[in-house]
Protein backbone atom coordinates (compact mmCIF):
# COMPACT_ATOMS: atom_id res chain seq x y z
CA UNK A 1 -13.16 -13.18 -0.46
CA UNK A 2 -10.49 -15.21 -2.63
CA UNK A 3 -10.28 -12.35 -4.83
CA UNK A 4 -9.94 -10.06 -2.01
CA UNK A 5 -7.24 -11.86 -0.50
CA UNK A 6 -4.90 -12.16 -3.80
CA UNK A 7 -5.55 -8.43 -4.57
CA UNK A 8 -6.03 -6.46 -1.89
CA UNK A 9 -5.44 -3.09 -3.94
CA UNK A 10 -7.78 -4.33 -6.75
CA UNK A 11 -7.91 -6.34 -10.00
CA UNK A 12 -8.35 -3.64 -12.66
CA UNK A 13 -4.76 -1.61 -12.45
CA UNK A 14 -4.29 1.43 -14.76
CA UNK A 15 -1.11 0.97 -16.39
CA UNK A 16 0.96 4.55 -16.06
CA UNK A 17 2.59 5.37 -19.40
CA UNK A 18 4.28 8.33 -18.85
CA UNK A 19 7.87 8.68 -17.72
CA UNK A 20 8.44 9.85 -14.19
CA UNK A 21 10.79 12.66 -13.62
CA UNK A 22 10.62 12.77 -9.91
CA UNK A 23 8.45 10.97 -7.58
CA UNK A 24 7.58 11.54 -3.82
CA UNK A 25 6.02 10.56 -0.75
CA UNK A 26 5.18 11.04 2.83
CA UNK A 27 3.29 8.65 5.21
CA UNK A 28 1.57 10.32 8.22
CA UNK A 29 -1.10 9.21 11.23
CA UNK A 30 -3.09 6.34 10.31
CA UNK A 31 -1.10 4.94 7.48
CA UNK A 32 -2.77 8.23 5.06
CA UNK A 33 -0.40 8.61 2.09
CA UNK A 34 0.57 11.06 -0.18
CA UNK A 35 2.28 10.85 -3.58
CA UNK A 36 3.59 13.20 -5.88
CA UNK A 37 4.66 12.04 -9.76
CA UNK A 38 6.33 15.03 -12.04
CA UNK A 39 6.14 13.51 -14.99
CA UNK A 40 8.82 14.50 -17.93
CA UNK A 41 6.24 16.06 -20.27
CA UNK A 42 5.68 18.45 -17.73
CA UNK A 43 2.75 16.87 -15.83
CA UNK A 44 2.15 16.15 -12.59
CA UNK A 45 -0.65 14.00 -10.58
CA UNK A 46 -0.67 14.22 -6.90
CA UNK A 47 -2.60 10.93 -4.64
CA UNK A 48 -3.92 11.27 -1.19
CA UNK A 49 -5.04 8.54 0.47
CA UNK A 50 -6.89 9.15 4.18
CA UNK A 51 -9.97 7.72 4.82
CA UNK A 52 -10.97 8.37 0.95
CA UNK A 53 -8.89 9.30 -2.43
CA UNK A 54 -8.43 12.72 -3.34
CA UNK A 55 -5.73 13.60 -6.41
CA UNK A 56 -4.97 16.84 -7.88
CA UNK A 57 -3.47 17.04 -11.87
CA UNK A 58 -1.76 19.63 -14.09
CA UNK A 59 1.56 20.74 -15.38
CA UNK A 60 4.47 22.42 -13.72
CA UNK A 61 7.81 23.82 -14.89
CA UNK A 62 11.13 23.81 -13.22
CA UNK A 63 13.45 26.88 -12.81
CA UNK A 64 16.67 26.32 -10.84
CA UNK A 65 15.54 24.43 -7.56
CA UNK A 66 11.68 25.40 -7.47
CA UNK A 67 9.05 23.87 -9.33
CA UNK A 68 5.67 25.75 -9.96
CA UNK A 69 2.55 24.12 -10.51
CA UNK A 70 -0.25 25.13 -12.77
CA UNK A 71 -3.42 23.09 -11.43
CA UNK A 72 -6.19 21.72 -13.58
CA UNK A 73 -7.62 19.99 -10.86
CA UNK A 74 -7.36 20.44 -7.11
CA UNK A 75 -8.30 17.88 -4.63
CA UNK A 76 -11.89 16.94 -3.45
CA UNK A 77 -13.08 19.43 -0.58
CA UNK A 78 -9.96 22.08 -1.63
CA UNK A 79 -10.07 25.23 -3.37
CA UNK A 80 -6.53 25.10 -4.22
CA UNK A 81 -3.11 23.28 -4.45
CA UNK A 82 -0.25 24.17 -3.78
CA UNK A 83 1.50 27.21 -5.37
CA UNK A 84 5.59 25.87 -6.03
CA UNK A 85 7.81 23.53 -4.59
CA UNK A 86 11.30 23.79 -3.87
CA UNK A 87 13.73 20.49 -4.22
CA UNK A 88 16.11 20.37 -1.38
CA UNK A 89 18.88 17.72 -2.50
CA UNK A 90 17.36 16.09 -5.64
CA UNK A 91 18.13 12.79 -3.16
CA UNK A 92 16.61 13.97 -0.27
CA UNK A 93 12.64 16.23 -0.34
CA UNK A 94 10.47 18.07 -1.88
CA UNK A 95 8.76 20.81 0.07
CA UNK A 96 5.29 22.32 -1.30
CA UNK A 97 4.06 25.77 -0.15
CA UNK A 98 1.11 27.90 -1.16
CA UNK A 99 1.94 31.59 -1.98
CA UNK A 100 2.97 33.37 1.48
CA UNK A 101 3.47 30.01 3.15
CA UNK A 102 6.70 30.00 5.53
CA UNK A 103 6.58 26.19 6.60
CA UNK A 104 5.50 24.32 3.47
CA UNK A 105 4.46 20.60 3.56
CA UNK A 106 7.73 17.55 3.33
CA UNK A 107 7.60 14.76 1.03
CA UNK A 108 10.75 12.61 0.58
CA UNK A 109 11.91 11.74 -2.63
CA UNK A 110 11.89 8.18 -3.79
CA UNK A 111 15.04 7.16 -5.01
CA UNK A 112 15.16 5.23 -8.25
């Protein structure tokens, strides 16, 4: 229980190595959490966290405000991820759609 209560989020940490480029996040019902790293060698890993852990991984490239991912791995109980992204105010969000999506899904960008 000691160990619990010093580290609640667990004792072995993976150190991440890569640089970030850009990083986001959204928080909706029931404290579930999302979290989106672009890496700057052109990788990305994306975290969900709702009542289990689900990530997806791969690489993406940039062109003017919209980035487009290339998934390796999509997220437990998915077919897919999302298509592209387009970066509204590098400051401000991110907002993912899948290929004939009109409303996309927010995350806000966290500020270095």
């Amino acid at each position: 229980m000691t160990i619990l209560f010093f580290n609640p989020n667990g004792i072995i940490k993976p150190k991440e190595t890569r640089e970030i480029y850009l990083e986001a996040f959204a928080e909706g019902a029931a404290n579930c959490t999302t979290s989106l790293k672009l890496f700057k060698n052109k990788e990305f890993k994306e975290l969900n966290i709702c009542f289990g852990i689900t990530s997806a991984k791969g690489t993406y490239r940039i062109e003017n405000d919209t980035v487009y991912f290339d998934t390796k791995i999509v997220p437990e109980h998915s077919n897919r991820y999302f298509d592209f992204a387009v970066i509204k105010n590098k400051e401000s969000e991110i907002i993912r759609f899948y290929k004939n999506d009109t409303i996309g899904k927010r995350l806000k960008i966290k500020l270095k």
